[in-house]
Protein backbone atom coordinates (compact mmCIF):
# COMPACT_ATOMS: atom_id res chain seq x y z
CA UNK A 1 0.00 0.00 0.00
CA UNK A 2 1.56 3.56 -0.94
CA UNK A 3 0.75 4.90 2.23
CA UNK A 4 2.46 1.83 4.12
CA UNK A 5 5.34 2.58 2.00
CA UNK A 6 5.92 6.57 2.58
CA UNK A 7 5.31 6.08 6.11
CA UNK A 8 7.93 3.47 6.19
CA UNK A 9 10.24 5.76 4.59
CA UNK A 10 9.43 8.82 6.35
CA UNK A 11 10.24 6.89 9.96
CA UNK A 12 13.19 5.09 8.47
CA UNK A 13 15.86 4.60 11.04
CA UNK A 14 13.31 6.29 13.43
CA UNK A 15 10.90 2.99 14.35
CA UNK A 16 11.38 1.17 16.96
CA UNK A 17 8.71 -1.38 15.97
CA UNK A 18 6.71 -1.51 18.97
CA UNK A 19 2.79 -1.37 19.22
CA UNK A 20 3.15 2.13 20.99
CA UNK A 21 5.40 3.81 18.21
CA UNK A 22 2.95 2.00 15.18
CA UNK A 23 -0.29 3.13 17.10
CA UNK A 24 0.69 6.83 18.13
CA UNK A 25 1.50 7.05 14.06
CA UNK A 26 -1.54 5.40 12.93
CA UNK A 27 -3.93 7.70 15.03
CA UNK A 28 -1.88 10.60 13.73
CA UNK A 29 -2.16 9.78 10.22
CA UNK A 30 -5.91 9.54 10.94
CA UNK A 31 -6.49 12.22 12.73
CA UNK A 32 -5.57 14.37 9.76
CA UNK A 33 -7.71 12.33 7.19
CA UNK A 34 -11.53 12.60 6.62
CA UNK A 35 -13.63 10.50 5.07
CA UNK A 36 -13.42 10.93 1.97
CA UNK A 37 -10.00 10.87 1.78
CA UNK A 38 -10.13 7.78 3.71
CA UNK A 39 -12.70 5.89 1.03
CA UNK A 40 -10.10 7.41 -1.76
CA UNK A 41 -7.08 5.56 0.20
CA UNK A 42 -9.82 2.35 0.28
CA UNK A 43 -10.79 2.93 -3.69
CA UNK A 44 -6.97 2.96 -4.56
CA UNK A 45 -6.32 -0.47 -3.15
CA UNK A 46 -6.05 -3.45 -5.38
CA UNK A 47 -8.09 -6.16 -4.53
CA UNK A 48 -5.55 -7.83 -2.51
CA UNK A 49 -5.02 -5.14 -0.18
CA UNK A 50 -8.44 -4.32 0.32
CA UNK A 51 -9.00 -8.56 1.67
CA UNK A 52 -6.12 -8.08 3.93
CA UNK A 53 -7.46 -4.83 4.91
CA UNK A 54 -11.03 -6.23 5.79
CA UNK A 55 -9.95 -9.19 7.08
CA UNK A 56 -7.27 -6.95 9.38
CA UNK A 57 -10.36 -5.50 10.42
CA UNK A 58 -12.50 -8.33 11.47
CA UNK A 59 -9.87 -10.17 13.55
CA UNK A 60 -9.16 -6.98 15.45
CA UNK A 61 -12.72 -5.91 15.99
CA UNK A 62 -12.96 -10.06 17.21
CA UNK A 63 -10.31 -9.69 19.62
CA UNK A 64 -11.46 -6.75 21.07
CA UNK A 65 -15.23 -8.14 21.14
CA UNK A 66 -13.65 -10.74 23.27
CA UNK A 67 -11.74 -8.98 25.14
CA UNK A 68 -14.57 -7.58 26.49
CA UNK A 69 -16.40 -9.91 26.84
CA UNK A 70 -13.58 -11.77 28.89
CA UNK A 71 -13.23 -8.53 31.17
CA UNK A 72 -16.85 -8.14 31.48
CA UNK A 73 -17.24 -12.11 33.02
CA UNK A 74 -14.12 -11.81 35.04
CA UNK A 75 -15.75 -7.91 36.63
CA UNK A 76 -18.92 -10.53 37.07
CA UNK A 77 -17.45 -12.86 38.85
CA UNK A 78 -15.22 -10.67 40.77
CA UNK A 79 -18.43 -9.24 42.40
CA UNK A 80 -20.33 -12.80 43.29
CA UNK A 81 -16.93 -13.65 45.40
């Protein structure tokens, strides 16, 4: 993905690789996009990208579903003992 790849070289020799460093740039990036410039990135993708992208989406959005839903039983069960 062209974005991937100019944020990869903007950062080069700057990353560290850890979640923290990859999330505080993500929400950056995104704070400065709006929508439509977010459904252009999404347009521009070959079909490829745009499976891994989804599918990227759907595990995270799974994990944190049960995440909370973990949290949520273990706060239950906290409060019957």
């Amino acid at each position: 993905m062209k974005l991937v790849d100019e944020i990869l070289e903007m950062y080069r020799g700057k990353l560290r690789g850890t979640q923290e460093d990859l999330d505080i740039i993500a929400f950056t990036i995104l704070e400065q996009l709006n929508r439509d410039e977010l459904l252009s990135m999404v347009k521009d993708m070959s079909e490829d990208e745009l499976a891994y992208f989804i599918r990227l989406y759907i595990v995270e959005s799974l994990k944190g579903k049960l995440d909370q839903s973990e949290n949520a039983s273990e706060e239950n069960e906290n409060l019957y003992h």
